[in-house]
N, C-alpha and C. Protein backbone atom coordinates (compact mmCIF):
# COMPACT_ATOMS: atom_id res chain seq x y z
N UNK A 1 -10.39 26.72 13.10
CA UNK A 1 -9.65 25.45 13.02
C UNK A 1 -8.25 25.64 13.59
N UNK A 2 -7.73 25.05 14.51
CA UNK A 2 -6.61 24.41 14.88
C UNK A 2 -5.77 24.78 13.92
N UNK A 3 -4.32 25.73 13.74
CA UNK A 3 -3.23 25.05 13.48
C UNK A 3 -2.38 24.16 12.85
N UNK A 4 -2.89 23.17 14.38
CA UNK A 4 -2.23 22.42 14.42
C UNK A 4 -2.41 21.16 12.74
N UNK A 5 -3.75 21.01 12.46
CA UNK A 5 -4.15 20.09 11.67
C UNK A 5 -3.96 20.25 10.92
N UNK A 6 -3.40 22.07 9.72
CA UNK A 6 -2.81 22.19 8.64
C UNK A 6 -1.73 21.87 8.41
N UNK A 7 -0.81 22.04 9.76
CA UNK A 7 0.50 21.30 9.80
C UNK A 7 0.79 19.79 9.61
N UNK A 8 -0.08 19.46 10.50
CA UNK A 8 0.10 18.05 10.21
C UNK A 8 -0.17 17.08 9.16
N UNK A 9 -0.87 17.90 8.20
CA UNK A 9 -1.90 17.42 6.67
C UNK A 9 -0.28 17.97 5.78
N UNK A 10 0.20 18.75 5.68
CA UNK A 10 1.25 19.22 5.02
C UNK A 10 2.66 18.45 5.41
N UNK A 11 2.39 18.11 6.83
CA UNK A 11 4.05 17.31 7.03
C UNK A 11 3.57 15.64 6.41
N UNK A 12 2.42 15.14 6.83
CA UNK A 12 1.98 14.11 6.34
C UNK A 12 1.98 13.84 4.93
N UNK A 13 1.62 14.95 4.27
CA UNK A 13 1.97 14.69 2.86
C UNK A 13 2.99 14.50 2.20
N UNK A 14 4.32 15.28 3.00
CA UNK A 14 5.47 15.58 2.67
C UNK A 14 6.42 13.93 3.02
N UNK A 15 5.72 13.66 3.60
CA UNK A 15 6.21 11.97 4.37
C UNK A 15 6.14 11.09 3.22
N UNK A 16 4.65 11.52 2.79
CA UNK A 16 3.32 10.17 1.87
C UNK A 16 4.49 10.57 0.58
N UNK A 17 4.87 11.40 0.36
CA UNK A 17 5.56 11.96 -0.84
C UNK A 17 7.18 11.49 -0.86
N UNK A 18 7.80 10.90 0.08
CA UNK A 18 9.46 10.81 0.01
C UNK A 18 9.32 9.35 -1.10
N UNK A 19 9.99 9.45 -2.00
CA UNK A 19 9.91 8.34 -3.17
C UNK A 19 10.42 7.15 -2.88
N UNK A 20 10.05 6.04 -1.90
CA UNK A 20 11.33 4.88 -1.31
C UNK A 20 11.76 3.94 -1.91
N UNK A 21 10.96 3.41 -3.25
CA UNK A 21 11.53 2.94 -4.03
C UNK A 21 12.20 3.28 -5.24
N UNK A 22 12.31 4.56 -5.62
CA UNK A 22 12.98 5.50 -6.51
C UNK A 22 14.51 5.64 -5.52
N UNK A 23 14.36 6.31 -4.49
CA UNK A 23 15.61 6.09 -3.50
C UNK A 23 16.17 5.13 -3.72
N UNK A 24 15.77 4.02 -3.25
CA UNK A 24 16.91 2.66 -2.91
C UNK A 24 17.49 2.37 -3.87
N UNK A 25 16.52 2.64 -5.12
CA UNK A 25 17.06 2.08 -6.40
C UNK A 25 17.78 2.55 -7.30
N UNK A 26 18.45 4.26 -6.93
CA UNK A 26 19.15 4.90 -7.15
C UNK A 26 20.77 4.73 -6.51
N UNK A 27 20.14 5.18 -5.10
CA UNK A 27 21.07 4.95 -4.23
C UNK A 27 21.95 3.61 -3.83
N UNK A 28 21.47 2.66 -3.91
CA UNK A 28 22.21 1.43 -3.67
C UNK A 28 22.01 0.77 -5.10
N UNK A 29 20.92 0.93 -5.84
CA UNK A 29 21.56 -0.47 -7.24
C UNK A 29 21.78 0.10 -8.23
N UNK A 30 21.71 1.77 -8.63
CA UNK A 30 21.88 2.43 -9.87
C UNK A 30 20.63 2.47 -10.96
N UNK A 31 19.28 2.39 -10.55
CA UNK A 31 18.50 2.23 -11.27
C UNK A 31 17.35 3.19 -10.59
N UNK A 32 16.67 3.44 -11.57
CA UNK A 32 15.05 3.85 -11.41
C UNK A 32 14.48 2.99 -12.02
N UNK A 33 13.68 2.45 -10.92
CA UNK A 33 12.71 1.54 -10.90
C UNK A 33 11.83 1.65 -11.79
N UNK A 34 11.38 3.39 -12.09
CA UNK A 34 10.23 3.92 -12.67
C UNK A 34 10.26 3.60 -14.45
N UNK A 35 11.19 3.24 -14.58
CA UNK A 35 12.03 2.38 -15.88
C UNK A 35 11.98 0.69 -16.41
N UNK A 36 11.54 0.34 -15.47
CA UNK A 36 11.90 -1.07 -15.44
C UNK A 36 10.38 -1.92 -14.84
N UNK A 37 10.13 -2.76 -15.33
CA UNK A 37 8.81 -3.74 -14.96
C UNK A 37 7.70 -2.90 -15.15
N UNK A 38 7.05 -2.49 -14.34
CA UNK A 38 5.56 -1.98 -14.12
C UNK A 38 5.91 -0.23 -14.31
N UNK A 39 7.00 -0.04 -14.20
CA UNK A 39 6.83 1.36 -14.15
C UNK A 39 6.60 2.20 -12.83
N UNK A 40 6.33 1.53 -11.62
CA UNK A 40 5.50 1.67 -10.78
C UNK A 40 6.43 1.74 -9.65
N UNK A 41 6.57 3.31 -8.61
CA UNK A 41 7.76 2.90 -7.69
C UNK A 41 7.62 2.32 -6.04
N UNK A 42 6.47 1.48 -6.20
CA UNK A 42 5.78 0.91 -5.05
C UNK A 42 6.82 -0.26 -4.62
N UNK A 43 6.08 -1.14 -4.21
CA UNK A 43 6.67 -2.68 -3.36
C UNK A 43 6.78 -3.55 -4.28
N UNK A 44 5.63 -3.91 -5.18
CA UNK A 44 5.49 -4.82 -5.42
C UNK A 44 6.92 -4.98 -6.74
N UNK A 45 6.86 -3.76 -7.49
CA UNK A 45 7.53 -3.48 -8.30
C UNK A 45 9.08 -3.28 -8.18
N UNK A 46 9.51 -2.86 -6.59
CA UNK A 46 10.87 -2.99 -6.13
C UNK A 46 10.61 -4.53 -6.17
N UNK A 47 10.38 -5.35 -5.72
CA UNK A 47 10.70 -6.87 -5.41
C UNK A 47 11.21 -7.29 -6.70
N UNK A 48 10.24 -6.95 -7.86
CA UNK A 48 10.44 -7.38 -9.36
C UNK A 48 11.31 -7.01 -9.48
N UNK A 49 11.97 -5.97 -9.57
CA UNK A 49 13.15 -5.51 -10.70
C UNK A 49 14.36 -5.46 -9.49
N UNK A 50 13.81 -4.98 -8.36
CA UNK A 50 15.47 -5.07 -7.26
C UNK A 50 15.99 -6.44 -6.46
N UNK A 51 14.48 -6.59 -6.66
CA UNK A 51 15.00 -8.43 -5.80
C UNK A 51 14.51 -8.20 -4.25
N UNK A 52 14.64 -9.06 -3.84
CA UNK A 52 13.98 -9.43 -1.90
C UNK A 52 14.11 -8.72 -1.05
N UNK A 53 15.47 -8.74 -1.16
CA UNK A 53 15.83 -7.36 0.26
C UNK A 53 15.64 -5.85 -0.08
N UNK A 54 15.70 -5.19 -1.02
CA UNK A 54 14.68 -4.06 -1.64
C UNK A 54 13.48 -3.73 -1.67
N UNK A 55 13.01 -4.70 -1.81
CA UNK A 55 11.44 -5.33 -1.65
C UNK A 55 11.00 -5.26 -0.47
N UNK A 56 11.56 -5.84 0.69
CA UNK A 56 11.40 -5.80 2.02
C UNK A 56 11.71 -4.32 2.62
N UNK A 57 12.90 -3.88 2.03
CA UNK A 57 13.08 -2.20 2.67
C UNK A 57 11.95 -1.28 2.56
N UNK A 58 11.87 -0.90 1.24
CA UNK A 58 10.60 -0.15 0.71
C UNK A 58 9.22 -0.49 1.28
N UNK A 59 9.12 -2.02 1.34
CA UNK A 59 7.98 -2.13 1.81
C UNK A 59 7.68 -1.75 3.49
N UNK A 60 8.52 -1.80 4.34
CA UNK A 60 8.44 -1.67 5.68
C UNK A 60 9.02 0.56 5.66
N UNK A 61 9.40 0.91 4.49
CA UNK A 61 9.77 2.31 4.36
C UNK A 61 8.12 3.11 4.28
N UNK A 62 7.57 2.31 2.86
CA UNK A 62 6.40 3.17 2.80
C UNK A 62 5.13 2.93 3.47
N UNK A 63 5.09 1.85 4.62
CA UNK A 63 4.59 1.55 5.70
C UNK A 63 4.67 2.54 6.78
N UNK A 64 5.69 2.79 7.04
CA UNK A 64 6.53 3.99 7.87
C UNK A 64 5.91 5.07 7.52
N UNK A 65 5.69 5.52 6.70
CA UNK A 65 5.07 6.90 6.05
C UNK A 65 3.51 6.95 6.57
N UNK A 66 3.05 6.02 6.78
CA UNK A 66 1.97 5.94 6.97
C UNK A 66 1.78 5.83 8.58
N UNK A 67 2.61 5.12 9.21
CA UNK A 67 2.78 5.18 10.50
C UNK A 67 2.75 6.63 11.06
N UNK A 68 4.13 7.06 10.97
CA UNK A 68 4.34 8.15 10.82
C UNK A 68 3.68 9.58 11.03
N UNK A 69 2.64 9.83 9.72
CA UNK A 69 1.53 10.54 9.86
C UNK A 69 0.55 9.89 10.41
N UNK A 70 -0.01 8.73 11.06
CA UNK A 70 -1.17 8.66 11.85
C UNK A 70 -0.52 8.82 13.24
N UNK A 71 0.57 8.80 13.74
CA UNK A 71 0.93 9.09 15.17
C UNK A 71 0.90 10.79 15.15
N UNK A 72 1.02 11.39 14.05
CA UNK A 72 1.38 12.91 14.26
C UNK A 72 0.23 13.61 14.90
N UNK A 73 -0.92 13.21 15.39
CA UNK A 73 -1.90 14.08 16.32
C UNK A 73 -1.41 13.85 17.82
N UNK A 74 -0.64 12.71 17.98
CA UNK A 74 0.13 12.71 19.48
C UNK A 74 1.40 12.93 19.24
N UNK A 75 2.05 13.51 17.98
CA UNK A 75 2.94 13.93 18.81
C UNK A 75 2.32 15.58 18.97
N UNK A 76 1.74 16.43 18.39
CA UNK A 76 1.37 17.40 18.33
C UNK A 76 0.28 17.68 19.57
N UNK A 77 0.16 16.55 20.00
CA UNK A 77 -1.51 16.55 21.21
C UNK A 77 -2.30 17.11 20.74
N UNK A 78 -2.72 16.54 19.69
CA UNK A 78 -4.57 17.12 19.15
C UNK A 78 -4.97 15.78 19.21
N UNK A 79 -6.36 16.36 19.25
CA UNK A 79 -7.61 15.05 19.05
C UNK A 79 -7.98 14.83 17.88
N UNK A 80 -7.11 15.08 16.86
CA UNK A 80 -7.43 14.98 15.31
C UNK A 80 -7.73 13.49 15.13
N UNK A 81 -8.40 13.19 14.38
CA UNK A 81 -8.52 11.43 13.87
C UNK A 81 -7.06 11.15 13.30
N UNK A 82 -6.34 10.07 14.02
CA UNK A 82 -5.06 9.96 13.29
C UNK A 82 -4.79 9.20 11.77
N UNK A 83 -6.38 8.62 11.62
CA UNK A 83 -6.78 7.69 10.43
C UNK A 83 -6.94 9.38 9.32
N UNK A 84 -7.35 10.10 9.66
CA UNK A 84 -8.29 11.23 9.16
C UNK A 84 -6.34 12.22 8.50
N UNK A 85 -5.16 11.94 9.30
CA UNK A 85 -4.40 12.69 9.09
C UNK A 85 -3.34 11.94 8.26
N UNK A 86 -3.48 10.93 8.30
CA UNK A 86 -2.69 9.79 7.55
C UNK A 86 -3.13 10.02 6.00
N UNK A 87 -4.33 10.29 6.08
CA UNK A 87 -4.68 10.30 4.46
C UNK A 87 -4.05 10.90 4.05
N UNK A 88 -3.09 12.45 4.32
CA UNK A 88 -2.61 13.28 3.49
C UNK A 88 -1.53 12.31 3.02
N UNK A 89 -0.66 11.66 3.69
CA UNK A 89 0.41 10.87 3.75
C UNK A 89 0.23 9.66 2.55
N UNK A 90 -1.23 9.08 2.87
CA UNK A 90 -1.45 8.21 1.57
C UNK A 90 -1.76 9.15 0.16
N UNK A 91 -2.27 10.07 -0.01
CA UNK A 91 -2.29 11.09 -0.79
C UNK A 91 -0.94 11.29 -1.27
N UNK A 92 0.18 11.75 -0.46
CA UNK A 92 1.32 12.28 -1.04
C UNK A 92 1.93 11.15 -1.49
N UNK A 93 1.65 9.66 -1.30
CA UNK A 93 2.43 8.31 -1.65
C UNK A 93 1.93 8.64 -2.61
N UNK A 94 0.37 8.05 -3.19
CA UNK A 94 -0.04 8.38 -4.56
C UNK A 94 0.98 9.38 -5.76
N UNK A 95 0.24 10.19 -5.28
CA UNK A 95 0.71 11.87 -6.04
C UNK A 95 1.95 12.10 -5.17
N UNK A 96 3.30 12.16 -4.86
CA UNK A 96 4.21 12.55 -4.58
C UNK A 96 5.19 13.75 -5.46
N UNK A 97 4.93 14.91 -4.44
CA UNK A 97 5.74 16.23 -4.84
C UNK A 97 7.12 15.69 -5.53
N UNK A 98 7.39 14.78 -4.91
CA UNK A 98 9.41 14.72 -5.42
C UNK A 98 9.34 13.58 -5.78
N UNK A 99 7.88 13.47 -6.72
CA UNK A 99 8.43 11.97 -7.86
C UNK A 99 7.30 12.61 -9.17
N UNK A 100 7.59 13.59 -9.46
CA UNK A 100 6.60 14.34 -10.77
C UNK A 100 4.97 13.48 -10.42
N UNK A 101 4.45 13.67 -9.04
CA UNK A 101 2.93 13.35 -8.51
C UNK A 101 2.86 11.98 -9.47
N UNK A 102 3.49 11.49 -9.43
CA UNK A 102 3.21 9.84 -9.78
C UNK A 102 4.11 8.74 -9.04
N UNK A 103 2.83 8.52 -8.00
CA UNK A 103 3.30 7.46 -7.10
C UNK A 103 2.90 5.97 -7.20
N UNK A 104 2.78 5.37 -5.82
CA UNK A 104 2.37 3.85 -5.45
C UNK A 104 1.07 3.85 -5.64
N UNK A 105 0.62 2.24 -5.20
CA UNK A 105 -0.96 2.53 -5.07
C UNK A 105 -1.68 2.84 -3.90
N UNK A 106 -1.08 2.70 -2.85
CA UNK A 106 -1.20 2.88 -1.59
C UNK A 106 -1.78 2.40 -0.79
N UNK A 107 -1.30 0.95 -0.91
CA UNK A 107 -1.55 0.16 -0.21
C UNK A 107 -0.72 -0.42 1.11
N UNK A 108 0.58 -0.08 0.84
CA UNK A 108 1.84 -0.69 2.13
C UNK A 108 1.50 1.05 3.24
N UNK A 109 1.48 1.97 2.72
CA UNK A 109 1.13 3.01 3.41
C UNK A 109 -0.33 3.30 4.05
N UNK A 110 -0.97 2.83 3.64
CA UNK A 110 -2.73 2.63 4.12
C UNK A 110 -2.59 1.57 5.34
N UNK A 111 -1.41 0.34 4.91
CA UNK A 111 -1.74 -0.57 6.12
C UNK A 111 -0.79 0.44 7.21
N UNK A 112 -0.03 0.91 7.26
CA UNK A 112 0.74 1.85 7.78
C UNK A 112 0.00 2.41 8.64
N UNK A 113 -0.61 3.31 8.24
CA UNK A 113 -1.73 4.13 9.24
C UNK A 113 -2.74 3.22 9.73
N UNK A 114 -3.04 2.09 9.38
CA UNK A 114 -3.68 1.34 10.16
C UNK A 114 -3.69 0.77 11.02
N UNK A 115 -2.16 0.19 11.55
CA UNK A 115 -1.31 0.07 12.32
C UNK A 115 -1.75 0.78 13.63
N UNK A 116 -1.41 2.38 13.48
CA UNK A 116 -1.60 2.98 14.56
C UNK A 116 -3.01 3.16 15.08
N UNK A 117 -3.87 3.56 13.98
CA UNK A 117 -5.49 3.40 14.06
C UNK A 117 -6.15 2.37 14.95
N UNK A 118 -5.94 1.28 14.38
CA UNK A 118 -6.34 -0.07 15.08
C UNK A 118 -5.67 -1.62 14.47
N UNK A 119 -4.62 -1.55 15.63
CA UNK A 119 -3.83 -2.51 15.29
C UNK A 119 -4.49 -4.03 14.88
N UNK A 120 -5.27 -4.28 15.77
CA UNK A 120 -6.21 -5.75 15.42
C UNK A 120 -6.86 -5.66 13.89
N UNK A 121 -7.06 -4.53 13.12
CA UNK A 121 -7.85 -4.78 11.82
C UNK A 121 -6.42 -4.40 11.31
N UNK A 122 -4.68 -3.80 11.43
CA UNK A 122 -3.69 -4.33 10.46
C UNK A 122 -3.53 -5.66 10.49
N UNK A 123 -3.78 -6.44 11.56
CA UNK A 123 -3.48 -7.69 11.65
C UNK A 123 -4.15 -8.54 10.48
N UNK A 124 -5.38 -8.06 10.77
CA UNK A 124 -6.19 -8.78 10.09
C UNK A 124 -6.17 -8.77 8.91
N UNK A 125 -6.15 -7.42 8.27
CA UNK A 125 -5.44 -6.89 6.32
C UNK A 125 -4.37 -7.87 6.19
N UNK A 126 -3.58 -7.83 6.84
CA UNK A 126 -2.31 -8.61 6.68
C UNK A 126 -2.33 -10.03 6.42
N UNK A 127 -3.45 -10.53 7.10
CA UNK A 127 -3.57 -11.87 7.66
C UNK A 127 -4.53 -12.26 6.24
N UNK A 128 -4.95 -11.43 5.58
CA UNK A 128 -6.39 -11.97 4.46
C UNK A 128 -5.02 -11.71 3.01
N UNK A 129 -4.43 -10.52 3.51
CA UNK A 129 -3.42 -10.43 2.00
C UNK A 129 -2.47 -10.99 2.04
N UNK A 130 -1.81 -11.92 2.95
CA UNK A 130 -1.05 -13.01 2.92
C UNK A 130 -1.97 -14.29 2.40
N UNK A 131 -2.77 -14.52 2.73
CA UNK A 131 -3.55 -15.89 2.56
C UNK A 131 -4.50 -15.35 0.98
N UNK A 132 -4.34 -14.68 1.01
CA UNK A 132 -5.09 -14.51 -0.76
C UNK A 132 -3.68 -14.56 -1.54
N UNK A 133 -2.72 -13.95 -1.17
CA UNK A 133 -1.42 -14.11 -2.03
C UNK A 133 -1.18 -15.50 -2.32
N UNK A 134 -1.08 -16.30 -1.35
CA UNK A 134 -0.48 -18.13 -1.09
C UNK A 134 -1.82 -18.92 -2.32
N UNK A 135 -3.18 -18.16 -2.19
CA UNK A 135 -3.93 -19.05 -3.31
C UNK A 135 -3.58 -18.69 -4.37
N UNK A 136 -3.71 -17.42 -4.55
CA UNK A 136 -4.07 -16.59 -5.94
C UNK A 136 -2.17 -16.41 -7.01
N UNK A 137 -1.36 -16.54 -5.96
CA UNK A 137 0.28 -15.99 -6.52
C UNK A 137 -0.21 -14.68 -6.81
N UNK A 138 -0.56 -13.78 -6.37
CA UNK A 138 -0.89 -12.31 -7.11
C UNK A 138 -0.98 -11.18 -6.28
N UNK A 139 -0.23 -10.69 -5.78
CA UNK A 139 0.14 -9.23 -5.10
C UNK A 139 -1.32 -8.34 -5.07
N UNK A 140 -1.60 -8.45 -6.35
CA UNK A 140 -3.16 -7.19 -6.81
C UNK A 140 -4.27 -8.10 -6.14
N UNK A 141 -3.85 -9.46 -6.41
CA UNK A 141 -5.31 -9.97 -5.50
C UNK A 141 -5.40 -9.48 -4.54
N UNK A 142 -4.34 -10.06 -3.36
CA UNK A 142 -3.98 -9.51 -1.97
C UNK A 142 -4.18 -8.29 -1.23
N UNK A 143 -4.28 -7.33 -2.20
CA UNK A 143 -3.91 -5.88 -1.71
C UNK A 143 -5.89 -5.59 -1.98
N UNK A 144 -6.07 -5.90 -3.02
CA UNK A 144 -7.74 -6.00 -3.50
C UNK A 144 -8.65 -6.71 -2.90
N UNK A 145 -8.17 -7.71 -2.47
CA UNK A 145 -8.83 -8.66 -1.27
C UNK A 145 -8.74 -7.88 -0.22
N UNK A 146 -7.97 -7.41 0.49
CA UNK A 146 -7.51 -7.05 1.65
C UNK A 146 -8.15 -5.79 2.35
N UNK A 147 -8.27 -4.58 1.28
CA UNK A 147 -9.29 -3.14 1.41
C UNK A 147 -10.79 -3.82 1.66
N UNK A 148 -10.88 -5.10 0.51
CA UNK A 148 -12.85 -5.08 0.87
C UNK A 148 -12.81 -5.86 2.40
N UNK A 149 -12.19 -6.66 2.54
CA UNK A 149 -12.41 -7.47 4.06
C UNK A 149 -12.05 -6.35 5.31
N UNK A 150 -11.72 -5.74 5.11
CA UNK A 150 -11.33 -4.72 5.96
C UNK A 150 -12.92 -3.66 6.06
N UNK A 151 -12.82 -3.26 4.95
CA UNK A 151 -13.82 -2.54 5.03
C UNK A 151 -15.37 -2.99 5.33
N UNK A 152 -15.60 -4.65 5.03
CA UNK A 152 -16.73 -4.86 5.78
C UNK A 152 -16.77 -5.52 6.86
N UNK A 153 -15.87 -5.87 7.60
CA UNK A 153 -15.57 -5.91 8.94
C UNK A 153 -15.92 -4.85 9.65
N UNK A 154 -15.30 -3.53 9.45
CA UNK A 154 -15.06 -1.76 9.81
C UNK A 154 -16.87 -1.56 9.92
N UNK A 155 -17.51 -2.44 9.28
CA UNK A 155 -19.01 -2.29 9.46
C UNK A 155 -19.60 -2.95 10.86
N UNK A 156 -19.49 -3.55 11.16
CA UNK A 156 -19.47 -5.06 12.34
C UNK A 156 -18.46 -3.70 13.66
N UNK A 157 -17.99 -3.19 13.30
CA UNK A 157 -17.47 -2.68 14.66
C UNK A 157 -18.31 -0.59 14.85
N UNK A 158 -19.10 -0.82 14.08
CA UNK A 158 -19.39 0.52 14.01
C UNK A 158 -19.05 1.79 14.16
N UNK A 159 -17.61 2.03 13.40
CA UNK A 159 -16.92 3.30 13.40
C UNK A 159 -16.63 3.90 12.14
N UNK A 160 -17.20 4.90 11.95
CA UNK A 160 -18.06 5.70 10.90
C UNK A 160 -16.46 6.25 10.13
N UNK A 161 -15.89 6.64 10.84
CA UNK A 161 -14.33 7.03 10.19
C UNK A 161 -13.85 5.85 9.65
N UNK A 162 -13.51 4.78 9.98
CA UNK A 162 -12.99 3.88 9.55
C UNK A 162 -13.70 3.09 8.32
N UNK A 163 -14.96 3.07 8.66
CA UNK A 163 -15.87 2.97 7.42
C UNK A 163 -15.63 3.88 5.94
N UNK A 164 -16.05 4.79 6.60
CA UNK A 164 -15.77 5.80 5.31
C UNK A 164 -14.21 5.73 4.48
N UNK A 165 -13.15 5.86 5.36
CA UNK A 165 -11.63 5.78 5.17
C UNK A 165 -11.71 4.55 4.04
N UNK A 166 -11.79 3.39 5.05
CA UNK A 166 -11.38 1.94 4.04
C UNK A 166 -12.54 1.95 2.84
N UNK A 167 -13.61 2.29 2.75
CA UNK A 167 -14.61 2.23 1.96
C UNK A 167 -14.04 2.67 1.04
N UNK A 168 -13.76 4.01 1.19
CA UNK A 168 -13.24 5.20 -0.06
C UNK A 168 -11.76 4.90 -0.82
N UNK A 169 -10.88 3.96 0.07
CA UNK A 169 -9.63 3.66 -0.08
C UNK A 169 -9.83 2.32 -0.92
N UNK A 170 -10.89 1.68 -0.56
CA UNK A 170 -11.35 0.35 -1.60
C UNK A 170 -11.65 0.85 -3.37
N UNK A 171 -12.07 1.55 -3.20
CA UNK A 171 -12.27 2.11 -4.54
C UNK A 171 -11.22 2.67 -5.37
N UNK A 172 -10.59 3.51 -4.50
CA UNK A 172 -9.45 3.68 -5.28
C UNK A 172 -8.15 3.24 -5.57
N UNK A 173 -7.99 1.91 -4.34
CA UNK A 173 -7.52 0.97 -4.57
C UNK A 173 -7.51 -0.13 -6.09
N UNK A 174 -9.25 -0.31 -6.39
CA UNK A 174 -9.56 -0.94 -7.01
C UNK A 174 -9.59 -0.03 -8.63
N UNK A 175 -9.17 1.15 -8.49
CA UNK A 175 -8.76 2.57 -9.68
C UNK A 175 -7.57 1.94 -9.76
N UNK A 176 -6.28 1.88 -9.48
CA UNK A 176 -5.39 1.97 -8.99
C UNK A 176 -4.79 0.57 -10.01
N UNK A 177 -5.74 -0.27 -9.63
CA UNK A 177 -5.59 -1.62 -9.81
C UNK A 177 -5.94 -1.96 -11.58
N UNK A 178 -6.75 -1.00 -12.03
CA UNK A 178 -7.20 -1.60 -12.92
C UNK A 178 -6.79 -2.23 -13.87
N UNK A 179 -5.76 -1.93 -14.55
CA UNK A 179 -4.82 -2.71 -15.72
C UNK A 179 -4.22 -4.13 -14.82
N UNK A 180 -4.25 -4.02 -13.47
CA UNK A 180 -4.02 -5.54 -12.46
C UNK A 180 -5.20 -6.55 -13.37
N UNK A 181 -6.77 -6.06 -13.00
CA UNK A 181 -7.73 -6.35 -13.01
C UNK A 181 -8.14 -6.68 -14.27
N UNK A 182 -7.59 -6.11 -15.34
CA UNK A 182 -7.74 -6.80 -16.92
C UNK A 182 -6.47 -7.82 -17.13
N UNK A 183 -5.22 -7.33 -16.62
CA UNK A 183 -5.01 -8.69 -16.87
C UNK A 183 -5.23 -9.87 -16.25
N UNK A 184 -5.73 -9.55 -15.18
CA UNK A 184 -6.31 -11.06 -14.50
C UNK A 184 -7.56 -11.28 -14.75
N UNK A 185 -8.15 -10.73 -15.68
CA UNK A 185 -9.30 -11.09 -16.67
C UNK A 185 -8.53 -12.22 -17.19
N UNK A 186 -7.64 -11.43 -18.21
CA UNK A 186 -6.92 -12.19 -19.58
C UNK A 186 -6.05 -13.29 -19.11
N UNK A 187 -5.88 -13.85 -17.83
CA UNK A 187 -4.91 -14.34 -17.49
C UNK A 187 -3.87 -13.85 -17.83
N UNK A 188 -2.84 -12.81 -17.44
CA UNK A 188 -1.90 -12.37 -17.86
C UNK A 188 -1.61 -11.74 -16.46
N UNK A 189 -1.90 -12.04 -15.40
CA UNK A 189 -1.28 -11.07 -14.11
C UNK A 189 0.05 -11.79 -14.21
N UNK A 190 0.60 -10.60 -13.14
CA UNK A 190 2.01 -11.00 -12.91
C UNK A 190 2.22 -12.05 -11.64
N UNK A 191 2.91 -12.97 -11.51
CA UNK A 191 2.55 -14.09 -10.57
C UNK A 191 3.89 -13.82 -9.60
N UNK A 192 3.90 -13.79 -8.40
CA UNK A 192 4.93 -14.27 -7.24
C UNK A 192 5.15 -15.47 -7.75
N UNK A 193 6.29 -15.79 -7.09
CA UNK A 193 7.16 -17.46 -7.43
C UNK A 193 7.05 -18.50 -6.27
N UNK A 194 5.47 -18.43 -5.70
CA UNK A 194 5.09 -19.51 -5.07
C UNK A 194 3.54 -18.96 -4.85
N UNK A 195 2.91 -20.10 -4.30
CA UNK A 195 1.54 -20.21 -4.01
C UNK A 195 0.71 -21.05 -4.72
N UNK A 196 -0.45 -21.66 -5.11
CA UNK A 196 -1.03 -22.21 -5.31
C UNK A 196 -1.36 -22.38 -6.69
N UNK A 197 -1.62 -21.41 -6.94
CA UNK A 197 -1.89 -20.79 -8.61
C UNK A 197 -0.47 -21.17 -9.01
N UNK A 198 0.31 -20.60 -8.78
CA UNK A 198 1.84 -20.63 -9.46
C UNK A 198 2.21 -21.98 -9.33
N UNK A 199 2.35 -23.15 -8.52
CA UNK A 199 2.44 -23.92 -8.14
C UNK A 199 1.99 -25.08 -9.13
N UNK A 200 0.44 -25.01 -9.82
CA UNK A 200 -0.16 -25.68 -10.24
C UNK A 200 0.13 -25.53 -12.00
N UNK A 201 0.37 -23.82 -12.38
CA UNK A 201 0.54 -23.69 -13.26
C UNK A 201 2.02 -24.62 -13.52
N UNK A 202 2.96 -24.29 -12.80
CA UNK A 202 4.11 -25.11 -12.98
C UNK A 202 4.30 -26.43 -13.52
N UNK A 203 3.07 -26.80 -12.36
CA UNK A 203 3.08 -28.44 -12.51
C UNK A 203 2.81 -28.87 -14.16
N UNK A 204 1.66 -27.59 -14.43
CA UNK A 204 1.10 -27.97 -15.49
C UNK A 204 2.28 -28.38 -17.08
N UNK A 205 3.00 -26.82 -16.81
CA UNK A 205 4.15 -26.45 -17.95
C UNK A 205 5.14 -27.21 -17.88
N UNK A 206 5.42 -28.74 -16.99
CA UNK A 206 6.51 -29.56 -16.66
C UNK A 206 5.86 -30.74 -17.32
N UNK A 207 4.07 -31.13 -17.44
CA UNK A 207 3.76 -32.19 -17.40
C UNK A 207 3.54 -32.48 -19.30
C-alpha cells in the first residue's frame, strides 16, 4: 500500500477533528457551546446558542473539513477514492482528538466531501435539506431526509462507492439522530423560526 493513503487518512482526520464550533465560541463570544442547548458542537447547535453569523461560520468551517480531505488525493496525486479519504475527516468530526472524541453528527462535513466527489448530488442534498427544513421547521428532518435521498439516487447512477459511503453514512446519521427522532415522535423537536410547521403552529398559539 501506498504511503501516500496513510497520510492522507491521518491528515484527514486531523482536519475532521479541529473543533469549529467549540473555537468560535470560545474565541469570539466566551462560551463553550458544549455547555449550552444540545450540548452538541455542530451547526445546528452554534445557530441556537451563538446566533446566525456563528451558525453560518461553523457551518461553511466544518464543510471545509470535508472539502478539504476529499481534494487531498490531488493534492498528493493518488488515485485514492477522494469520497473513500474524506471519511477519515468525517470520522475525526464525529470522534475529534481535540474535543475529548465527542463531536458533530456529520452531516455539514459529509456534504463537504460531497462537494468534491460529485458536485450535482451536493446540490441535490442541499436542495432536499433545504425544502424538508421550509415543511418540517426541523434541522434533524433535513439532514435525515437528505442522507436517504441521496443515497437512493447514488443507486440510479450506479457507483458502488458512493452507494456504500451514503448508505453507511445514512445509518449513522440516523444513530446520531436518535434522541432528534424520539422527540419528534413526542412532538418535542427543536423547531427553526420559520417554515411551515412553525408557521402553523404559531398561527395556532395566537388563535
Amino acid at each position: 500500500m501506498s504511503w501516500k493513503i496513510p497520510v492522507m487518512l491521518v491528515i484527514g482526520y486531523l482536519l475532521g477533528s479541529i473543533p469549529s464550533g467549540v473555537l468560535i465560541g470560545k474565541i469570539f463570544y466566551g462560551k463553550d457551546i458544549r455547555k449550552f442547548g444540545s450540548g452538541n458542537m455542530g451547526t445546528t447547535n452554534t445557530f441556537r446558542v451563538l446566533g446566525k453569523k456563528a451558525g453560518i461560520i461553523v457551518l461553511l468551517m466544518d464543510s471545509l473539513k470535508g472539502t478539504l480531505a476529499a481534494l487531498l488525493p490531488y493534492f498528493f496525486h493518488s488515485n485514492a477514492n477522494p469520497l473513500l479519504i474524506a471519511l477519515s475527516a468525517i470520522f475525526g468530526h464525529v470522534f475529534p482528538i481535540f474535543a475529548g472524541f465527542k463531536g458533530g453528527k456529520a452531516v455539514a462535513t459529509s456534504a463537504g466531501a460531497l462537494l468534491v466527489y460529485n458536485w450535482k448530488f451536493f446540490l441535490l442534498a442541499w436542495l432536499i435539506f433545504i425544502i424538508t427544513i421550509f415543511i418540517t421547521s426541523m434541522v434533524s428532518m433535513g439532514s435525515m431526509v437528505g442522507f436517504v435521498v441521496v443515497t437512493i439516487v447514488a443507486f440510479f447512477f450506479h457507483d458502488p462507492v458512493l452507494i456504500g459511503v451514503s448508505f453507511g453514512l445514512t445509518i449513522f446519521v440516523f444513530i446520531r439522530h436518535w434522541k432528534n427522532i424520539e422527540r419528534i415522535k413526542n412532538g418535542k423537536e427543536n423547531m427553526v423560526p420559520f417554515g411551515i410547521v412553525y408557521w402553523l403552529k404559531q398561527r395556532k398559539k395566537n388563535n
